[in-house]
C-alpha atoms as a PDB file:
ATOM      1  CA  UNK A   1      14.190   7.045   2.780  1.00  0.00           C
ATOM      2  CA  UNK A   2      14.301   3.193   3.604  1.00  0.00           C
ATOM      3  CA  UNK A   3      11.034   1.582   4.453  1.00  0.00           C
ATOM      4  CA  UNK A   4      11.081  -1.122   7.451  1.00  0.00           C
ATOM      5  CA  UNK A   5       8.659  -3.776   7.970  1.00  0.00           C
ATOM      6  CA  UNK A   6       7.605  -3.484  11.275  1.00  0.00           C
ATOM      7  CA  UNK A   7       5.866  -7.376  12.431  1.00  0.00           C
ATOM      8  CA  UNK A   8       4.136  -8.418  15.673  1.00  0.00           C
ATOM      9  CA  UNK A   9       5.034 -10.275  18.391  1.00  0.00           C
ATOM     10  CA  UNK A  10       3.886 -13.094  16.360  1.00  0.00           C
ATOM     11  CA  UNK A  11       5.490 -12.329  13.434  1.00  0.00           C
ATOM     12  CA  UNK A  12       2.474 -10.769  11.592  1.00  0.00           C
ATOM     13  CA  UNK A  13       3.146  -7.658   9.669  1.00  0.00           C
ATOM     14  CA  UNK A  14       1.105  -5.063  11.282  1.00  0.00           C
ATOM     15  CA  UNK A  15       2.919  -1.683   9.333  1.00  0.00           C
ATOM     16  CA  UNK A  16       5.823  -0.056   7.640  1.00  0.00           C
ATOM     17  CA  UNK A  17       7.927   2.651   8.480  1.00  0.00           C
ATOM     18  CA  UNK A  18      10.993   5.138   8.213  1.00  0.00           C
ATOM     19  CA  UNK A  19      14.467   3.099   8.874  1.00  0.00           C
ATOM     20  CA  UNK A  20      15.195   5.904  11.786  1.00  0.00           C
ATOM     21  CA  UNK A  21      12.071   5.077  13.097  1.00  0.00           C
ATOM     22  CA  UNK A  22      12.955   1.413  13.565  1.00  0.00           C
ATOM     23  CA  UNK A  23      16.070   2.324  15.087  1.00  0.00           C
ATOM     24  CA  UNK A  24      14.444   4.425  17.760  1.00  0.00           C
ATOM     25  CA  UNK A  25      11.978   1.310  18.324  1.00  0.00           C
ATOM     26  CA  UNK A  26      14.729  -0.830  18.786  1.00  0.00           C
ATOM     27  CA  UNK A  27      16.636   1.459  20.891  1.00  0.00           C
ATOM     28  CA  UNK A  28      14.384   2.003  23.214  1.00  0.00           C
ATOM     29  CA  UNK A  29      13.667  -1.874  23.423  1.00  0.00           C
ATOM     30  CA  UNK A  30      10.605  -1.668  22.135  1.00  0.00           C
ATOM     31  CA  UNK A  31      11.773  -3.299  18.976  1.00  0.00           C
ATOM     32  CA  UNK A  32      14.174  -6.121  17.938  1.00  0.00           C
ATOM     33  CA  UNK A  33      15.793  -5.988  14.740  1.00  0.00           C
ATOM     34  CA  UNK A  34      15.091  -9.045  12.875  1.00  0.00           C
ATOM     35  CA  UNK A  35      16.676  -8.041   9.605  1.00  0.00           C
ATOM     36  CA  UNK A  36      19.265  -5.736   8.582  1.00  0.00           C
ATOM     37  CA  UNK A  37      20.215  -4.256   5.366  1.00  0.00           C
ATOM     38  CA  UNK A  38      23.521  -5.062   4.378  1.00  0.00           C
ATOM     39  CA  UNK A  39      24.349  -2.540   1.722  1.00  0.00           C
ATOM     40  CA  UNK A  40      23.666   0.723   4.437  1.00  0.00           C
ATOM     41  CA  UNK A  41      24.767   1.701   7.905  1.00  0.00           C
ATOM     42  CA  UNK A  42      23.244   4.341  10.340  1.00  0.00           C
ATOM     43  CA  UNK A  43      26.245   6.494  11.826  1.00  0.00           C
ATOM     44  CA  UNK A  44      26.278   8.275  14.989  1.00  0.00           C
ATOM     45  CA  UNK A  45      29.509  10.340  15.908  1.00  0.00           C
ATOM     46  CA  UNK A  46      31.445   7.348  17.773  1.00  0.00           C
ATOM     47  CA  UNK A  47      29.541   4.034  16.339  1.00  0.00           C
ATOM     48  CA  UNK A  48      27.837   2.294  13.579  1.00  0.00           C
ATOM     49  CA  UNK A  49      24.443   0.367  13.344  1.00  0.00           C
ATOM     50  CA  UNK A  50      22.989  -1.986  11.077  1.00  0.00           C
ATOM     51  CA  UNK A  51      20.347  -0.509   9.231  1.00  0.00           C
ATOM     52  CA  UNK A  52      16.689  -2.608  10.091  1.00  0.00           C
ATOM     53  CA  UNK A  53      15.075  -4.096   7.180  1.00  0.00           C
ATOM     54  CA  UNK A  54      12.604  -6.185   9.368  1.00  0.00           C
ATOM     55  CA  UNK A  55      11.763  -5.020  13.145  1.00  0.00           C
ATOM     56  CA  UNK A  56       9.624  -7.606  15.826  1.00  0.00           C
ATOM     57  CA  UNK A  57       7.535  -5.444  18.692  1.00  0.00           C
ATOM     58  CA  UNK A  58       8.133  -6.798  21.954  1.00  0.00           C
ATOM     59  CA  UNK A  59       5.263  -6.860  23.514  1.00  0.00           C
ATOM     60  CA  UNK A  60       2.308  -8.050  21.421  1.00  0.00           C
ATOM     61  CA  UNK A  61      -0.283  -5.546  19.899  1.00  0.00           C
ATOM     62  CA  UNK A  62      -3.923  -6.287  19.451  1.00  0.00           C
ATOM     63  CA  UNK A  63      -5.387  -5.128  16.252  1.00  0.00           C
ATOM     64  CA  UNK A  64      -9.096  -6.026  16.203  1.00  0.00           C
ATOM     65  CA  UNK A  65      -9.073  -6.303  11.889  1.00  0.00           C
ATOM     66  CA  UNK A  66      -6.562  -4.915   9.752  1.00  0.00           C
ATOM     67  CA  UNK A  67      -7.955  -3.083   6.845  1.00  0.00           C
ATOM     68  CA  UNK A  68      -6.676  -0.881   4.151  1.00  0.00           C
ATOM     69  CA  UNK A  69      -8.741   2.587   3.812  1.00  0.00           C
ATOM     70  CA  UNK A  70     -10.836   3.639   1.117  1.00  0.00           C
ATOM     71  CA  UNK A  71      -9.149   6.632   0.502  1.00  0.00           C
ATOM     72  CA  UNK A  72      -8.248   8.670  -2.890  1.00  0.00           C
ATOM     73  CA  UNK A  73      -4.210   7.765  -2.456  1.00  0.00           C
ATOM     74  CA  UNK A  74      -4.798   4.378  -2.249  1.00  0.00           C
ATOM     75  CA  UNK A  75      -6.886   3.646  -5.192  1.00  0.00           C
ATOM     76  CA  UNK A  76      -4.244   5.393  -7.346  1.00  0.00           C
ATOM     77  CA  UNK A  77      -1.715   2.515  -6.064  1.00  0.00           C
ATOM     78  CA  UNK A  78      -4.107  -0.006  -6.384  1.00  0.00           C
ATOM     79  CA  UNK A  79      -4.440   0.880  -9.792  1.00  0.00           C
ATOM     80  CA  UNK A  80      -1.027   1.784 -10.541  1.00  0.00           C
ATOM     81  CA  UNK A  81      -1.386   5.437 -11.381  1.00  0.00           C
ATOM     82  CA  UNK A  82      -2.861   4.538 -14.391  1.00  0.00           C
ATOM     83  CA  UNK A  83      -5.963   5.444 -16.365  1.00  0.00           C
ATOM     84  CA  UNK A  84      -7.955   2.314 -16.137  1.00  0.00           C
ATOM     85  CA  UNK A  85      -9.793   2.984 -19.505  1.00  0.00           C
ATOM     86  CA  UNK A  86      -6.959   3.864 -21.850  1.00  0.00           C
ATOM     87  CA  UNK A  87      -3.758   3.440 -19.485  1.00  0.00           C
ATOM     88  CA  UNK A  88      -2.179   7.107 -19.142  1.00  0.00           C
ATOM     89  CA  UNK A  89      -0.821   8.527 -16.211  1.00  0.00           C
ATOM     90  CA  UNK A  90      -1.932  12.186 -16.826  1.00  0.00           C
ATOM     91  CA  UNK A  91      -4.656  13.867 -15.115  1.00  0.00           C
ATOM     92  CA  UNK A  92      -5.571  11.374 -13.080  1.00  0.00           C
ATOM     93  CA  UNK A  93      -9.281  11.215 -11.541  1.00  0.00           C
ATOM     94  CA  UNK A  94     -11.668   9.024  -9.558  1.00  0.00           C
ATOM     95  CA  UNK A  95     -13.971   7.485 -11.645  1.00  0.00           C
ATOM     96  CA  UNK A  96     -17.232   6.032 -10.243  1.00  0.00           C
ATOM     97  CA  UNK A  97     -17.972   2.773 -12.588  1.00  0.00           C
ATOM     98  CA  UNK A  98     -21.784   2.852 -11.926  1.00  0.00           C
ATOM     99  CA  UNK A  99     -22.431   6.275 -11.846  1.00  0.00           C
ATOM    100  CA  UNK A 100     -23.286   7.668  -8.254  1.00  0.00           C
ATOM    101  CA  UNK A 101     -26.294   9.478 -10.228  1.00  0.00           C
ATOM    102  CA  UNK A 102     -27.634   5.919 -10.847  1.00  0.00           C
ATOM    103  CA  UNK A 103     -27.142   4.355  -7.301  1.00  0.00           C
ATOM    104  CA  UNK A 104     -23.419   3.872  -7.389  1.00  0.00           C
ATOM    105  CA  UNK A 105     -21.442   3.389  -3.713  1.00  0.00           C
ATOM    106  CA  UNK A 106     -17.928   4.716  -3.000  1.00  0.00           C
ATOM    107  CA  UNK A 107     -16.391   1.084  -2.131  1.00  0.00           C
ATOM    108  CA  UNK A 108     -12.981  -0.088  -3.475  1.00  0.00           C
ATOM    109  CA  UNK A 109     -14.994  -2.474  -6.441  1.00  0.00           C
ATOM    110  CA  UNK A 110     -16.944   0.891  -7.934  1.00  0.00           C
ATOM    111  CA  UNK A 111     -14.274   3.097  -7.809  1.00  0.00           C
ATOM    112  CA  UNK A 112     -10.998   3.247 -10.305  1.00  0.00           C
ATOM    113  CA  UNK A 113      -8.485   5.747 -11.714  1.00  0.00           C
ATOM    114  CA  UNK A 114      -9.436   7.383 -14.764  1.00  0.00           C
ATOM    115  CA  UNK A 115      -8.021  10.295 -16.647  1.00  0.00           C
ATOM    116  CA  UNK A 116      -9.789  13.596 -17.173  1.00  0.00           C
ATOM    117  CA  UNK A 117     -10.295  12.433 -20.939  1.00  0.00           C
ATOM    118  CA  UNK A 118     -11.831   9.244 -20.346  1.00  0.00           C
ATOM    119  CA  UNK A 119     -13.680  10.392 -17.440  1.00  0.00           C
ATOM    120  CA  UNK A 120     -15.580  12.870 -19.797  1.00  0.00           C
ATOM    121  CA  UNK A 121     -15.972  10.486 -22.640  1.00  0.00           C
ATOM    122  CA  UNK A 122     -17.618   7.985 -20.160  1.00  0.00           C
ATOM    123  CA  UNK A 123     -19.468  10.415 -18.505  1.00  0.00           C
ATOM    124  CA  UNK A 124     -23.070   9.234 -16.634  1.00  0.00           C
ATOM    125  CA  UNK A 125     -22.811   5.847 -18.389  1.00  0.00           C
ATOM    126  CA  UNK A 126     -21.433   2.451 -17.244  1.00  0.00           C
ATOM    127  CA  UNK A 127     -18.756   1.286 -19.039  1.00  0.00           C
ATOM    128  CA  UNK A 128     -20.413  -1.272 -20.938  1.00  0.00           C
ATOM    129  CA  UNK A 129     -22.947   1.804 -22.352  1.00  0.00           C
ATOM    130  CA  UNK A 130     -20.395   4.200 -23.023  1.00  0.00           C
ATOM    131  CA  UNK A 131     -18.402   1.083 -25.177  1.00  0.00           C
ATOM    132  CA  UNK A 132     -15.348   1.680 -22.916  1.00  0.00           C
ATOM    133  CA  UNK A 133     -13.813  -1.434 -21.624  1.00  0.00           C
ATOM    134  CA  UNK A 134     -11.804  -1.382 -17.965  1.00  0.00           C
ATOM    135  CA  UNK A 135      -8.076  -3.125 -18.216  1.00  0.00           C
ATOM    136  CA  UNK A 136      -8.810  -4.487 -15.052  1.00  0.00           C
ATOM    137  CA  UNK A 137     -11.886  -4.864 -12.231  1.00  0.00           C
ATOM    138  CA  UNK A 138     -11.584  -2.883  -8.867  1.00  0.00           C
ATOM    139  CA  UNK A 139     -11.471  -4.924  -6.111  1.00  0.00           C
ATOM    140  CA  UNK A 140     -10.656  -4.633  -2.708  1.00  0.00           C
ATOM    141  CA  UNK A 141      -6.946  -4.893  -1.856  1.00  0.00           C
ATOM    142  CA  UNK A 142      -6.367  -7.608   1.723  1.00  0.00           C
ATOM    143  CA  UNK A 143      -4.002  -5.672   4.304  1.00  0.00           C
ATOM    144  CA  UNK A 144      -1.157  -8.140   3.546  1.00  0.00           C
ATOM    145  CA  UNK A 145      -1.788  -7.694  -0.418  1.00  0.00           C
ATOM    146  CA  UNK A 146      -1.562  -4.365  -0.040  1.00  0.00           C
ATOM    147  CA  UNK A 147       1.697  -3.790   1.882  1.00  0.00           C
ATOM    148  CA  UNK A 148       3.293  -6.178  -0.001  1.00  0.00           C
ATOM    149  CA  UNK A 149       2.791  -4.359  -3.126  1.00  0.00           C
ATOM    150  CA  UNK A 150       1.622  -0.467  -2.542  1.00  0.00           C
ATOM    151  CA  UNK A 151       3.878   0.196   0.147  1.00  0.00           C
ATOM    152  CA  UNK A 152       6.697   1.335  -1.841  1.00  0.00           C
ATOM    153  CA  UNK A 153       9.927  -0.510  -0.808  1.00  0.00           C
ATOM    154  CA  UNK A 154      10.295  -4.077  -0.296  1.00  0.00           C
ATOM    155  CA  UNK A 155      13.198  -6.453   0.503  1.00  0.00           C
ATOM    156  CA  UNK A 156      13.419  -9.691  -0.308  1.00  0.00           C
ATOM    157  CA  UNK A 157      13.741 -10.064   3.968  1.00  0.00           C
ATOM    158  CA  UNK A 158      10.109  -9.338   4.012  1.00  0.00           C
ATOM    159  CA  UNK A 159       8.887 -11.658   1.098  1.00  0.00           C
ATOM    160  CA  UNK A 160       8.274 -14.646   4.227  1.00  0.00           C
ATOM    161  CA  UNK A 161       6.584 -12.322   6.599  1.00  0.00           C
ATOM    162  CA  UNK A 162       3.692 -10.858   3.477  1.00  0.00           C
ATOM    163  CA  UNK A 163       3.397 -14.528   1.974  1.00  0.00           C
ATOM    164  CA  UNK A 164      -0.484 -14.954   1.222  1.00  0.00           C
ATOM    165  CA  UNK A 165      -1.119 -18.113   2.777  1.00  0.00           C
END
């Protein structure tokens, strides 16, 4: 499935979706396509369509903040789907760093992927105690950071719309 960046009026990327999606968007005019993907078409019986790589909303949509959820999916991409202790991808856990036992908060900097393994090893310890050292800190992905690079799919098309600056 192709992945479209869908922007603002303004030009500010606000989410990503299904290729078919876009097309609807933009065929209902709710949409215009700002980018297409040259190497694909969409077919219908009697026509072709560029397939949307980038898509502009036509009528501006207010989104008080823009924030990516704390949730169990997304601190697997943050971390790659990799063990954070030892770097495996095999039975994959959630890993409190300080231990919630010892006043540890679920927030994106105190939580990381772990496997089952190290997960045990480290147990009720911090990682410092338990002599186990992380390959990288948690930290709390920005919206922008985090569809550039978790989203799956990117095109170099949306590259100027996800810069950082």
């Amino acid at each position: 499935m192709r992945r479209v960046l869908v922007l603002n009026q303004d030009y500010s990327p606000i989410s990503v979706c299904s290729s078919e999606r876009a097309f609807l968007l933009i065929y209902l005019d709710k949409a215009e396509l700002v980018h297409e993907d040259p190497s694909s078409q969409m077919r219908s019986v009697g026509r072709s369509y560029p397939t949307p790589s980038v898509i502009r909303l036509q009528k501006y949509i207010f989104i008080p903040f823009k924030s990516v959820m704390l949730t169990r999916q997304n601190i697997f991409k943050r971390d790659g789907n990799k063990c954070l202790y030892c770097g495996s991808g095999k039975d994959l856990t959630l890993d409190h760093i300080m231990p919630k036992s010892r006043g540890g908060h679920s927030s994106w900097t105190n939580l990381g992927t772990a496997c089952k393994r190290c997960n045990s090893l480290k147990g009720n310890k911090t990682p410092e105690e338990a002599e186990m050292e992380l390959s990288k800190q948690p930290f709390k992905p920005s919206y922008v950071m985090f569809v550039r690079n978790f989203s799956g799919f990117t095109s170099e098309d949306w590259l100027q719309y996800l810069s950082l600056n």
